[in-house]
PDB file of N, CA and C in Angstrom:
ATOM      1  N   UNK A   1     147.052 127.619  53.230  1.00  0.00           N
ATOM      2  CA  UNK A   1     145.972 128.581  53.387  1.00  0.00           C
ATOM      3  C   UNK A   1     144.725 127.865  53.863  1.00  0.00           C
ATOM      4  N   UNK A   2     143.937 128.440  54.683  1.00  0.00           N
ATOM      5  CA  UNK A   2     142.826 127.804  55.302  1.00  0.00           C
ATOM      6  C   UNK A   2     141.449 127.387  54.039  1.00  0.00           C
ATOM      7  N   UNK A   3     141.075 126.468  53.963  1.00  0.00           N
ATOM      8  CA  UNK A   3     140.023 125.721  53.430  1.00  0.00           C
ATOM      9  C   UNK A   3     140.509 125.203  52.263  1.00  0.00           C
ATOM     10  N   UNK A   4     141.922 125.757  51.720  1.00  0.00           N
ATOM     11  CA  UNK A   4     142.491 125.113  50.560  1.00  0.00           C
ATOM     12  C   UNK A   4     142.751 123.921  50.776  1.00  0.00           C
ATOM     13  N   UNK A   5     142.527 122.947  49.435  1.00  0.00           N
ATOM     14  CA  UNK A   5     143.091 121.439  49.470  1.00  0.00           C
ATOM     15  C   UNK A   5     144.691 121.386  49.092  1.00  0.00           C
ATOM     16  N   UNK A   6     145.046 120.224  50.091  1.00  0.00           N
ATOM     17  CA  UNK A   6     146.790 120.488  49.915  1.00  0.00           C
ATOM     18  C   UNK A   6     147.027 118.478  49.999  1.00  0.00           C
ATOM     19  N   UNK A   7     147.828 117.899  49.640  1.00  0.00           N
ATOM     20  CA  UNK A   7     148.316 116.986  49.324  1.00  0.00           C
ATOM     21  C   UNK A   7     149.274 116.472  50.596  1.00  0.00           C
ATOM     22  N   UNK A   8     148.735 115.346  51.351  1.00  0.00           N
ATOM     23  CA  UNK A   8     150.039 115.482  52.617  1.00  0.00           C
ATOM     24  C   UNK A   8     149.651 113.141  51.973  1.00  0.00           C
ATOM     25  N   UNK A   9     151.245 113.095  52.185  1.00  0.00           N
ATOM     26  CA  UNK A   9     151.813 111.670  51.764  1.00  0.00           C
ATOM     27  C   UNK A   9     151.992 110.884  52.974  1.00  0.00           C
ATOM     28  N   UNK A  10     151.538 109.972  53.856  1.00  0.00           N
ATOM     29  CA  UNK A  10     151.728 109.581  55.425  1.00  0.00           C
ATOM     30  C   UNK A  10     151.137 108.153  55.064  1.00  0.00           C
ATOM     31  N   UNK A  11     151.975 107.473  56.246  1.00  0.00           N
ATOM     32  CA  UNK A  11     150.988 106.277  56.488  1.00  0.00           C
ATOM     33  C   UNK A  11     150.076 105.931  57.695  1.00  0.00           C
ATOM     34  N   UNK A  12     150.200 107.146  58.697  1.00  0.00           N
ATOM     35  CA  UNK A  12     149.300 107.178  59.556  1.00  0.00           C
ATOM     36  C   UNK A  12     149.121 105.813  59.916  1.00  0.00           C
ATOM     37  N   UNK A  13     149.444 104.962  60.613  1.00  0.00           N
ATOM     38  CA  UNK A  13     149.557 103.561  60.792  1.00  0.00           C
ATOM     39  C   UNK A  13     149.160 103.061  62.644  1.00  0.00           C
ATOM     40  N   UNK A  14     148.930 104.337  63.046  1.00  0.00           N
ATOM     41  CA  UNK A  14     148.112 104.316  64.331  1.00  0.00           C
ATOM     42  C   UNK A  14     146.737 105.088  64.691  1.00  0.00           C
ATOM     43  N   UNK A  15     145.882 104.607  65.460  1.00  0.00           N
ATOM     44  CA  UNK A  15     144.669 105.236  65.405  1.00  0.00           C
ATOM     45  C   UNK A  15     144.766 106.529  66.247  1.00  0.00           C
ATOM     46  N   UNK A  16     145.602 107.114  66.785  1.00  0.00           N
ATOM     47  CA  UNK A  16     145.789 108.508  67.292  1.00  0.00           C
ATOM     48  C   UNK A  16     146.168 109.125  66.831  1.00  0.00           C
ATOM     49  N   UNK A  17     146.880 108.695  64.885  1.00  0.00           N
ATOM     50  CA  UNK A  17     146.980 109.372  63.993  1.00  0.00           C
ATOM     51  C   UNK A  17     145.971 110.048  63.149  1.00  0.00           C
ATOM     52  N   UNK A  18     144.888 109.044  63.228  1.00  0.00           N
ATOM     53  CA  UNK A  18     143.970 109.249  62.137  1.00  0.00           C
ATOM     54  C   UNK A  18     142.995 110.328  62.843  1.00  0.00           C
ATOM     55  N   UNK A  19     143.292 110.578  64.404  1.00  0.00           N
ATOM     56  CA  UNK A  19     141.976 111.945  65.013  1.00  0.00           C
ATOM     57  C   UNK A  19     142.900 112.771  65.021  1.00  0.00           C
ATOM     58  N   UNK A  20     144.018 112.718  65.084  1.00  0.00           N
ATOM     59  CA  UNK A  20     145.140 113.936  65.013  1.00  0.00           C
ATOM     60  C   UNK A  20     144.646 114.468  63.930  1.00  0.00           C
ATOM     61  N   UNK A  21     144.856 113.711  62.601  1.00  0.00           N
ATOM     62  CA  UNK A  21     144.490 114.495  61.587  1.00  0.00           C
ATOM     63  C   UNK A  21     143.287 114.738  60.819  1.00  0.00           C
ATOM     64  N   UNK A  22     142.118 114.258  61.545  1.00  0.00           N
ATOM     65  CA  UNK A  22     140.452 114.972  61.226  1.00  0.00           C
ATOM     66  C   UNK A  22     140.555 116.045  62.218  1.00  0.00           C
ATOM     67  N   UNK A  23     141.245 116.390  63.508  1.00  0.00           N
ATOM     68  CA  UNK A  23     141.049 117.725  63.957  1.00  0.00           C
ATOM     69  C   UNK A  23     141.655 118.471  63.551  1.00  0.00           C
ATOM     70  N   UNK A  24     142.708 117.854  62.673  1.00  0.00           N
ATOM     71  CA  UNK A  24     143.378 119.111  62.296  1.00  0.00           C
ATOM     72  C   UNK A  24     142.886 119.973  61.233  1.00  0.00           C
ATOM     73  N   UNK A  25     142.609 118.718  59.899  1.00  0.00           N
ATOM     74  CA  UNK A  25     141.707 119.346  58.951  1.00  0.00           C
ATOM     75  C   UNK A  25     140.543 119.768  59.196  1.00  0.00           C
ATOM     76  N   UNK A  26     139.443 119.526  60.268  1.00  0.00           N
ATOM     77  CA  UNK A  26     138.150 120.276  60.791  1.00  0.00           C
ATOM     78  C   UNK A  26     138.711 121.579  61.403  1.00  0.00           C
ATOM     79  N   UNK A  27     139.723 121.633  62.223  1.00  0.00           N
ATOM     80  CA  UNK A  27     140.307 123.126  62.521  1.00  0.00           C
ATOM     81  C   UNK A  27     140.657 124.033  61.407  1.00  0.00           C
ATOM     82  N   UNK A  28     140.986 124.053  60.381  1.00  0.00           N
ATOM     83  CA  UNK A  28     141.816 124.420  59.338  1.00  0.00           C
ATOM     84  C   UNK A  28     141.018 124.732  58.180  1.00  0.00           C
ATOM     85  N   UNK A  29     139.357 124.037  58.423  1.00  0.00           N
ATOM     86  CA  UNK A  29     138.544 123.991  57.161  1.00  0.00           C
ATOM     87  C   UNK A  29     138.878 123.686  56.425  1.00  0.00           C
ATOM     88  N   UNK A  30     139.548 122.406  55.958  1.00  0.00           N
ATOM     89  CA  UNK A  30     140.508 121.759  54.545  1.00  0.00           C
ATOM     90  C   UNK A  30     139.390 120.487  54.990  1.00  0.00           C
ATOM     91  N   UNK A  31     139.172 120.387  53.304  1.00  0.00           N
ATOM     92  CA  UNK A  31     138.514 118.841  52.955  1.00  0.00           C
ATOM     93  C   UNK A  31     139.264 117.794  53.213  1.00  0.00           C
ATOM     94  N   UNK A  32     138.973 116.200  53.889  1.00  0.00           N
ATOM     95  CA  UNK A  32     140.472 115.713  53.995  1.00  0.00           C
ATOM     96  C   UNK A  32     139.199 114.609  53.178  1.00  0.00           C
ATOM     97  N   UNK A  33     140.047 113.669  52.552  1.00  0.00           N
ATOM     98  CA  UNK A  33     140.218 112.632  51.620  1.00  0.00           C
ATOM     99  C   UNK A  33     141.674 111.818  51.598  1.00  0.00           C
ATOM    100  N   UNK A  34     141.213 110.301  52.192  1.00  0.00           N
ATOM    101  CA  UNK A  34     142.507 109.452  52.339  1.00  0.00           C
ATOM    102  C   UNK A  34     142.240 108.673  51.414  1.00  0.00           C
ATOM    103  N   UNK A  35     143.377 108.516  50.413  1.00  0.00           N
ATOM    104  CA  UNK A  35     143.390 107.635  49.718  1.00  0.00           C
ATOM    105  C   UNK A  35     144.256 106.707  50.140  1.00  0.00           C
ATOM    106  N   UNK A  36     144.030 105.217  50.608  1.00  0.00           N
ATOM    107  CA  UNK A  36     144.351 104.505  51.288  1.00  0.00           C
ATOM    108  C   UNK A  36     144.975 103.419  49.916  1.00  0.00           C
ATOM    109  N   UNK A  37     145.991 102.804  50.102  1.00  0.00           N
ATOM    110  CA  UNK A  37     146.785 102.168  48.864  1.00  0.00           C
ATOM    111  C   UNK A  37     147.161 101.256  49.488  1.00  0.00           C
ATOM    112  N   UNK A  38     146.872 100.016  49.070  1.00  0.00           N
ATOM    113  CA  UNK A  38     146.583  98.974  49.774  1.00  0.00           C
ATOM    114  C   UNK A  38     146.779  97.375  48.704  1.00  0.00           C
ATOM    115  N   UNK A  39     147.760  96.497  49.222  1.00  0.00           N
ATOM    116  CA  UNK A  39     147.629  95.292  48.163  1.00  0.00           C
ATOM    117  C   UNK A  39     146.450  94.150  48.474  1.00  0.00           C
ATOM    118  N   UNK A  40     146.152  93.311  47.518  1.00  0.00           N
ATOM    119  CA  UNK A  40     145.318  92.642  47.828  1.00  0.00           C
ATOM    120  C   UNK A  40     145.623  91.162  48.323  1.00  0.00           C
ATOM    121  N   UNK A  41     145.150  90.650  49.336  1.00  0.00           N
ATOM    122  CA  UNK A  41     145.256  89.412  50.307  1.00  0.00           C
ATOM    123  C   UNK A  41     146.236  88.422  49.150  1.00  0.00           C
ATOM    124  N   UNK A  42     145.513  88.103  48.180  1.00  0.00           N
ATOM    125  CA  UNK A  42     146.378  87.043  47.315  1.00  0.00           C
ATOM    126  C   UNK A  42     147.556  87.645  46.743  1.00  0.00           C
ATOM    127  N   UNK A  43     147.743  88.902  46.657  1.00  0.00           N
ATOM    128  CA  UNK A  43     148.974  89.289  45.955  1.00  0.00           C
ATOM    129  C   UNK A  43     150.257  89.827  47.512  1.00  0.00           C
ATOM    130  N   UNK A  44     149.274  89.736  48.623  1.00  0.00           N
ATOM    131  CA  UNK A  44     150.577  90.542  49.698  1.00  0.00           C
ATOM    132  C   UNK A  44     152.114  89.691  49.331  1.00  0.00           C
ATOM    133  N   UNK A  45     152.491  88.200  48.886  1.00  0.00           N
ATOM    134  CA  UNK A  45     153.037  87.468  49.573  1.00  0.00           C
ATOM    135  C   UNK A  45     154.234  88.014  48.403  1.00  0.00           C
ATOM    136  N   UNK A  46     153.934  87.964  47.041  1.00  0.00           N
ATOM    137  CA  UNK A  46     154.752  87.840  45.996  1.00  0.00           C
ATOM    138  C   UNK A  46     154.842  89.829  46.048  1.00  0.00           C
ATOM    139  N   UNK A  47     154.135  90.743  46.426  1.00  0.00           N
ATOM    140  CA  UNK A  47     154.244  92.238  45.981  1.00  0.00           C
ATOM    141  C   UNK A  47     155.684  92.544  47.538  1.00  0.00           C
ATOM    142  N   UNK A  48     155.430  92.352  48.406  1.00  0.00           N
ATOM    143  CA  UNK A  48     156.138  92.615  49.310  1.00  0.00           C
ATOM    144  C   UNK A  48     157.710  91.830  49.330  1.00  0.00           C
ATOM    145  N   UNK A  49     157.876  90.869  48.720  1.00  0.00           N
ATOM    146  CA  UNK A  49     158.690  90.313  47.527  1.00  0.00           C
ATOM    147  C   UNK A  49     159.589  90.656  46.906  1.00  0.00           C
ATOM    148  N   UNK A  50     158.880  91.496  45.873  1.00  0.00           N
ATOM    149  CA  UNK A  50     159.300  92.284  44.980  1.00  0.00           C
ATOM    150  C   UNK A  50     159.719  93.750  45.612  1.00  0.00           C
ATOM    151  N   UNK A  51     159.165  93.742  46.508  1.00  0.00           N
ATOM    152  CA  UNK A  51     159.134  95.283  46.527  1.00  0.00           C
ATOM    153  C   UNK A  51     160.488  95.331  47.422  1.00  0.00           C
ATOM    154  N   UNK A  52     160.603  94.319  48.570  1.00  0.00           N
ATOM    155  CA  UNK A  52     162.267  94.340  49.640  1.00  0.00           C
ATOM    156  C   UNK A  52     163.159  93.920  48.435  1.00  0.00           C
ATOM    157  N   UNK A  53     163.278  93.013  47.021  1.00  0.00           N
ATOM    158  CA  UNK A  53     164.176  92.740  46.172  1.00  0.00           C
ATOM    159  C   UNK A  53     164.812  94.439  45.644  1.00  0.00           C
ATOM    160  N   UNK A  54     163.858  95.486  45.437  1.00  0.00           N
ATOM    161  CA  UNK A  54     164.008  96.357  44.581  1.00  0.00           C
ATOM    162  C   UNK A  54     164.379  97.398  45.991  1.00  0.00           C
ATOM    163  N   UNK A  55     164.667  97.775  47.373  1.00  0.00           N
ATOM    164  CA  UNK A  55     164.749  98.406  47.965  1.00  0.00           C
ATOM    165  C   UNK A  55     166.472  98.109  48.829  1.00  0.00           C
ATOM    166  N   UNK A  56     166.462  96.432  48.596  1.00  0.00           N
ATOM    167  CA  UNK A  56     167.923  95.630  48.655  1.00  0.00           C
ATOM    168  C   UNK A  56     169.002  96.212  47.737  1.00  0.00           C
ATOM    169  N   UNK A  57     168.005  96.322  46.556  1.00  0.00           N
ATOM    170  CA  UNK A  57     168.584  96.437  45.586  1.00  0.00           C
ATOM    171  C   UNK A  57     169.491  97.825  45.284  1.00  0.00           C
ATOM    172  N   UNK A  58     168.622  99.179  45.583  1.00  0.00           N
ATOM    173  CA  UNK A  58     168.826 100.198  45.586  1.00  0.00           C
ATOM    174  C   UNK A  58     170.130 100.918  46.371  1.00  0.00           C
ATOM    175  N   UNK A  59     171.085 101.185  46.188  1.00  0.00           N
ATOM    176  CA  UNK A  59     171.946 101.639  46.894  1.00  0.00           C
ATOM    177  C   UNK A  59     171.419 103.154  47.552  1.00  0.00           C
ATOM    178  N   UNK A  60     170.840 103.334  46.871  1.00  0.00           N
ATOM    179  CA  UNK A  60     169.783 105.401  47.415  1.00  0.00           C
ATOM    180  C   UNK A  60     168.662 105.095  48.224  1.00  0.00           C
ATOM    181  N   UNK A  61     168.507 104.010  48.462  1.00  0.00           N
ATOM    182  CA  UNK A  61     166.801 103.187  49.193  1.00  0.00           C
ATOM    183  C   UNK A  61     167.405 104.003  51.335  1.00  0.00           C
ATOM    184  N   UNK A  62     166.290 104.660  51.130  1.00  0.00           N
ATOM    185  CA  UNK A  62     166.431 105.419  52.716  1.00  0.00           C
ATOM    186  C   UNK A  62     165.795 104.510  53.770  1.00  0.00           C
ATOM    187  N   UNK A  63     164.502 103.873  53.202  1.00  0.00           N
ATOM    188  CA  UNK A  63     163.689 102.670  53.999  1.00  0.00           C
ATOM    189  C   UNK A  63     164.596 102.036  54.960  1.00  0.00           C
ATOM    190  N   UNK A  64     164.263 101.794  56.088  1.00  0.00           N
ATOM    191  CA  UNK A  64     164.305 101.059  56.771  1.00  0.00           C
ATOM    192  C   UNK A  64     163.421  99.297  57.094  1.00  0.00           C
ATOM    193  N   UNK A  65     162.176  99.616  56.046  1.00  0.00           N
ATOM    194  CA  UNK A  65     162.012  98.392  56.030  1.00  0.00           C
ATOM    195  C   UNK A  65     162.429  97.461  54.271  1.00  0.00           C
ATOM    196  N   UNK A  66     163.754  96.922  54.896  1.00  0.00           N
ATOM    197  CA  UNK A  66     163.831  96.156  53.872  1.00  0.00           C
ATOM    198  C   UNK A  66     164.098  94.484  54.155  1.00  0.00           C
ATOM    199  N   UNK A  67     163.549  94.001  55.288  1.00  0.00           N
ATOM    200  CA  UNK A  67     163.493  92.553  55.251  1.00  0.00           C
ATOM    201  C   UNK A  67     162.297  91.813  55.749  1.00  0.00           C
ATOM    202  N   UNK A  68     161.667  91.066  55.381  1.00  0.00           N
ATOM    203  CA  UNK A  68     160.465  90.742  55.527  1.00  0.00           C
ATOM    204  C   UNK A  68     160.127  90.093  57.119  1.00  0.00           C
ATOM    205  N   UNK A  69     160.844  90.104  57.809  1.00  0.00           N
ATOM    206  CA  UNK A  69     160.910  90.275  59.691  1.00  0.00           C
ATOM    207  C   UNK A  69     160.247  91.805  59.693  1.00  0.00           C
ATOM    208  N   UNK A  70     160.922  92.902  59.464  1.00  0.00           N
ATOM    209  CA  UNK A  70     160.450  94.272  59.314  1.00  0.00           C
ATOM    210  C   UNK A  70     159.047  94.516  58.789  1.00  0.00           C
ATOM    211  N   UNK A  71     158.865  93.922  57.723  1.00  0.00           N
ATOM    212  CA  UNK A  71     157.536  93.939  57.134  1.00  0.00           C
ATOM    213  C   UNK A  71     156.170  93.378  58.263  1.00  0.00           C
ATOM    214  N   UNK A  72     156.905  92.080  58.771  1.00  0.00           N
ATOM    215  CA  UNK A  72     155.928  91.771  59.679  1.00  0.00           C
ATOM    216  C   UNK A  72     155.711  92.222  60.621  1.00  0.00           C
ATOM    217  N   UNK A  73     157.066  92.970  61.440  1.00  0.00           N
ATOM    218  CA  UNK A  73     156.892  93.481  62.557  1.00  0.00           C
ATOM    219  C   UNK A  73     155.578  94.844  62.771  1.00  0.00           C
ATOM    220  N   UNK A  74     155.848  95.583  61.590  1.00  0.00           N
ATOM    221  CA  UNK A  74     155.053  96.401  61.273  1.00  0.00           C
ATOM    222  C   UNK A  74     153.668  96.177  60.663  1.00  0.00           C
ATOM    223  N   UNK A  75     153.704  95.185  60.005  1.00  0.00           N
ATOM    224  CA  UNK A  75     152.634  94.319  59.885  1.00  0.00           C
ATOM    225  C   UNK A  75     151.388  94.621  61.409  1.00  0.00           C
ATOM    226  N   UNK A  76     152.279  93.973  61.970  1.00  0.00           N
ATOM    227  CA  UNK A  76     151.901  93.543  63.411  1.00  0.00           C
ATOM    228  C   UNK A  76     150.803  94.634  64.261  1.00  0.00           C
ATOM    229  N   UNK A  77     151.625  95.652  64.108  1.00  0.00           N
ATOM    230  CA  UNK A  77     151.102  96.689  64.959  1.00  0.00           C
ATOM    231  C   UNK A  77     149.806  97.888  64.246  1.00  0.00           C
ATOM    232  N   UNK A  78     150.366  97.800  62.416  1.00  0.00           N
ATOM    233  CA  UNK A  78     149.553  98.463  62.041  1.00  0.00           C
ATOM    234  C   UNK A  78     147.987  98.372  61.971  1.00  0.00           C
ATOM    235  N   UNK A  79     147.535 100.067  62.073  1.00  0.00           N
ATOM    236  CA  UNK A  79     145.700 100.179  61.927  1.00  0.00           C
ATOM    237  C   UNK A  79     145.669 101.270  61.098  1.00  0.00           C
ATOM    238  N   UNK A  80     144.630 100.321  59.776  1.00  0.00           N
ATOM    239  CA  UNK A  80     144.519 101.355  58.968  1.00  0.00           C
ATOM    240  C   UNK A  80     143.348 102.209  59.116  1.00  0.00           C
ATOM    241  N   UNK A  81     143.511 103.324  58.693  1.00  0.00           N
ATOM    242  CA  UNK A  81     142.614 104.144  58.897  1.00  0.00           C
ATOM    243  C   UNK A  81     141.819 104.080  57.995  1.00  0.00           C
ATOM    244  N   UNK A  82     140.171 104.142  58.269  1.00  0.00           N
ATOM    245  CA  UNK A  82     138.838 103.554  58.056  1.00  0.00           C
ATOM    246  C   UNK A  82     138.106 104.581  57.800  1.00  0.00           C
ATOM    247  N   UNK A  83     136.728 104.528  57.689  1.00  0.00           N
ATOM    248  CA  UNK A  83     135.866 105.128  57.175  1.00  0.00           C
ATOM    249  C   UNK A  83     134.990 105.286  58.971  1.00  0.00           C
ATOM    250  N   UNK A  84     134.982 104.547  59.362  1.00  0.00           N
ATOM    251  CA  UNK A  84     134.469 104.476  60.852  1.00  0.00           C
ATOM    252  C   UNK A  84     134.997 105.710  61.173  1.00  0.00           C
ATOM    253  N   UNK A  85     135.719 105.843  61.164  1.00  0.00           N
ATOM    254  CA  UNK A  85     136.470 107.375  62.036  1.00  0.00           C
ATOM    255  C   UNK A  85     135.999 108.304  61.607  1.00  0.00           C
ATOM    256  N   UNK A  86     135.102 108.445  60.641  1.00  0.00           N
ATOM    257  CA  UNK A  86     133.888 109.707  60.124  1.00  0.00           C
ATOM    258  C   UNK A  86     135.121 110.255  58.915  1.00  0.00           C
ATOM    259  N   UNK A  87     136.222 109.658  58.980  1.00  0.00           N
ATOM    260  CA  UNK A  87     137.122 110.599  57.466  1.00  0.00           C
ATOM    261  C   UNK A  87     136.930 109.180  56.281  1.00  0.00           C
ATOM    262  N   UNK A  88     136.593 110.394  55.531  1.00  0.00           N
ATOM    263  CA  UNK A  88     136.136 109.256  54.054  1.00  0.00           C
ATOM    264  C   UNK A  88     137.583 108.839  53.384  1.00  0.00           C
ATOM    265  N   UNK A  89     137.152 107.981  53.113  1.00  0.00           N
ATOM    266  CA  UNK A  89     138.575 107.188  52.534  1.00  0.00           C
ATOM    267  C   UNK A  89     137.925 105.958  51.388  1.00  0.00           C
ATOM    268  N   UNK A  90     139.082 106.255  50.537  1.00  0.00           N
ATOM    269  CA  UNK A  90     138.744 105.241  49.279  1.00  0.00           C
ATOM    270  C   UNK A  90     139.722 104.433  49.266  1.00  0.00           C
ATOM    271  N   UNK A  91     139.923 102.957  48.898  1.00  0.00           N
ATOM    272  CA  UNK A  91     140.845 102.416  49.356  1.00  0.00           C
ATOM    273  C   UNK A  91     141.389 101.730  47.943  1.00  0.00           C
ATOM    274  N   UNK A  92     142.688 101.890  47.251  1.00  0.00           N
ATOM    275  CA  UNK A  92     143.214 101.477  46.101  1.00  0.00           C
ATOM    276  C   UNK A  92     143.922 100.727  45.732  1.00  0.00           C
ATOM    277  N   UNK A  93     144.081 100.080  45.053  1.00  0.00           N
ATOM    278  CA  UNK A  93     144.633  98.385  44.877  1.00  0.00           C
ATOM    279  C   UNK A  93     146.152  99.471  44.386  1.00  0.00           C
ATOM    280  N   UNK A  94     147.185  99.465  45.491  1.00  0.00           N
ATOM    281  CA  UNK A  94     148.696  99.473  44.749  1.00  0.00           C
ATOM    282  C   UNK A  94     149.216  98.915  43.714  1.00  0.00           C
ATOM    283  N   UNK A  95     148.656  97.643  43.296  1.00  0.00           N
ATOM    284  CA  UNK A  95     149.236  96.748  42.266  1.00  0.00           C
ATOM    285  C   UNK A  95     148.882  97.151  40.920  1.00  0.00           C
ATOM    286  N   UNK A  96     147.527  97.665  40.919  1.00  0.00           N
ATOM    287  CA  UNK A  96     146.757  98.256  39.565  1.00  0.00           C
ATOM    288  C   UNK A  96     148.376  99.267  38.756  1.00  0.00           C
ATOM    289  N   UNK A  97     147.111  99.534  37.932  1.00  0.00           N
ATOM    290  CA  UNK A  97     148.307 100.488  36.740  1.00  0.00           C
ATOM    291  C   UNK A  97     148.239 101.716  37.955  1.00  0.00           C
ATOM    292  N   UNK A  98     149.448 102.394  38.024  1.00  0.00           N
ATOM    293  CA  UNK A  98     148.938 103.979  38.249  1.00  0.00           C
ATOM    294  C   UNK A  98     147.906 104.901  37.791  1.00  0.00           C
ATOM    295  N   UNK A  99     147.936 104.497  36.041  1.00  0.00           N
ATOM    296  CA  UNK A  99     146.365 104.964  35.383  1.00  0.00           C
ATOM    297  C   UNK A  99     144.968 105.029  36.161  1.00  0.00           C
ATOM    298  N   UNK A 100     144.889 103.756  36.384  1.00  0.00           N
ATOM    299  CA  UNK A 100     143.874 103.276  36.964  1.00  0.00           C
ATOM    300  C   UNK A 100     143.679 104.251  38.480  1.00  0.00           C
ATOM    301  N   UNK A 101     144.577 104.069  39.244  1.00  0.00           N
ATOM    302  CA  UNK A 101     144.412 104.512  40.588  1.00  0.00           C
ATOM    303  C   UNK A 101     144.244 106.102  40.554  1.00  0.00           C
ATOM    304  N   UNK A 102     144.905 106.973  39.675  1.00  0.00           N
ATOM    305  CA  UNK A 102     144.631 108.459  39.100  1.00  0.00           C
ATOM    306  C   UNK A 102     143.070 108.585  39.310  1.00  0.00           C
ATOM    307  N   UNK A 103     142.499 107.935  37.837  1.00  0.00           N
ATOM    308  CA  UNK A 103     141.633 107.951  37.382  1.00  0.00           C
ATOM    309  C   UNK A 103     140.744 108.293  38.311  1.00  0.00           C
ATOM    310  N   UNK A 104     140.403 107.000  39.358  1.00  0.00           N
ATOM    311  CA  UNK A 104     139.598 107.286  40.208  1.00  0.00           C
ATOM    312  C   UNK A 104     139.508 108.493  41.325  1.00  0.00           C
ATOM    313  N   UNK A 105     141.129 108.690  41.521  1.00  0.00           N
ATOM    314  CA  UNK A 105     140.955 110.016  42.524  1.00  0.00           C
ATOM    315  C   UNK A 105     140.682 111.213  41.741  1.00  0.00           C
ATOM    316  N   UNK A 106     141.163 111.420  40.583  1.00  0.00           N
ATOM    317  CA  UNK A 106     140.445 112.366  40.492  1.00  0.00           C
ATOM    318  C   UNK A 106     139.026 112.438  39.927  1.00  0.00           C
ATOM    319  N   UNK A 107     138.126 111.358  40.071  1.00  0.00           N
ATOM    320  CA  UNK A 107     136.956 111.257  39.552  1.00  0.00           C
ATOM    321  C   UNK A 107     136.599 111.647  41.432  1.00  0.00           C
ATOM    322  N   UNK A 108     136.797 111.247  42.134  1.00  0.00           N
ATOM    323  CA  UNK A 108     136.457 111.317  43.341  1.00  0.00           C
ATOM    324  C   UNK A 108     136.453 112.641  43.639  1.00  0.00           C
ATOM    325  N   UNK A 109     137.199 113.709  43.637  1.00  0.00           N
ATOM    326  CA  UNK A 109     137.208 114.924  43.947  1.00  0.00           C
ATOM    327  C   UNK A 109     136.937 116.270  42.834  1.00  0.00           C
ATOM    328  N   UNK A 110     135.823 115.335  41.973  1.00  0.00           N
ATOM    329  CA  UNK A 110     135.271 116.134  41.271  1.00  0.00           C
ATOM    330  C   UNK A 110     134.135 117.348  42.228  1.00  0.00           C
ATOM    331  N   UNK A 111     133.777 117.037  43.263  1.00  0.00           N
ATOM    332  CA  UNK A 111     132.820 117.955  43.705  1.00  0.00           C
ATOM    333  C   UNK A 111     133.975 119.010  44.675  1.00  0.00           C
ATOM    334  N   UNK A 112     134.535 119.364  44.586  1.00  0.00           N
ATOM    335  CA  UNK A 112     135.783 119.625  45.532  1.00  0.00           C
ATOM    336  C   UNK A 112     136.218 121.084  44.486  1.00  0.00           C
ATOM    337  N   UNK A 113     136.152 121.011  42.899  1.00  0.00           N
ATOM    338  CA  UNK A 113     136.766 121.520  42.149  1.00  0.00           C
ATOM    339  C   UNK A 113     135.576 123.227  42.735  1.00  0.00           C
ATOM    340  N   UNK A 114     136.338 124.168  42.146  1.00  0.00           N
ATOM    341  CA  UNK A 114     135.728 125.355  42.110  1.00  0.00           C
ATOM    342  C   UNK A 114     135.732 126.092  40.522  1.00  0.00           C
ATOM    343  N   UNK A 115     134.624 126.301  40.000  1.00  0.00           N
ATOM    344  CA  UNK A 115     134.462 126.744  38.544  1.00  0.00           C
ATOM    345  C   UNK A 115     134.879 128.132  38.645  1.00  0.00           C
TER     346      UNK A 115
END
């Protein structure tokens, strides 16, 4: 429905993604808010690690990236989407508790709520 907030899960990992989807939400009158989930420089080496061990691991794992050639390749090419591009974005340490990362979004879209 138009101006309602709705939940869309992407990694938008090119910059003709990220105006695709501010025109779409400026067409549509929907608030957009990216919460950008993101590891931190000292932890990329050991989280990405862990994370192809547990996707190897998985016999139900749909990913296609599960070897760290893949990781880089994509590495390579990706652009994350910024605050420059006029869409606000908060950017969240993946590694934290889930608690933690909640917390803040929904402290963030406290002005968003309707009484």
């Amino acid at each position: 429905a138009v101006g309602r907030p709705a939940i869309l899960v992407a990694t938008y990992s090119w910059e003709g993604y990220h105006k695709k989807l501010k025109e779409f939400t400026e067409k549509v009158g929907t608030p957009l808010r990216v919460f950008l989930l993101t590891i931190p420089t000292d932890k990329v080496e050991k989280e990405t690690e862990r994370r192809l061990k547990l996707r190897q691991a998985d016999p139900n794992n749909l990913s296609d990236v599960t070897t760290n050639e893949r990781v880089q390749e994509l590495y390579a090419r990706y652009q994350p989407i910024t605050s420059d591009t006029g869409i606000w974005v908060m950017e969240l340490d993946s590694t934290a508790p889930p608690e933690e990362n909640v917390e803040k979004i929904v402290a963030s879209l406290a002005d968003l709520r309707k009484n």
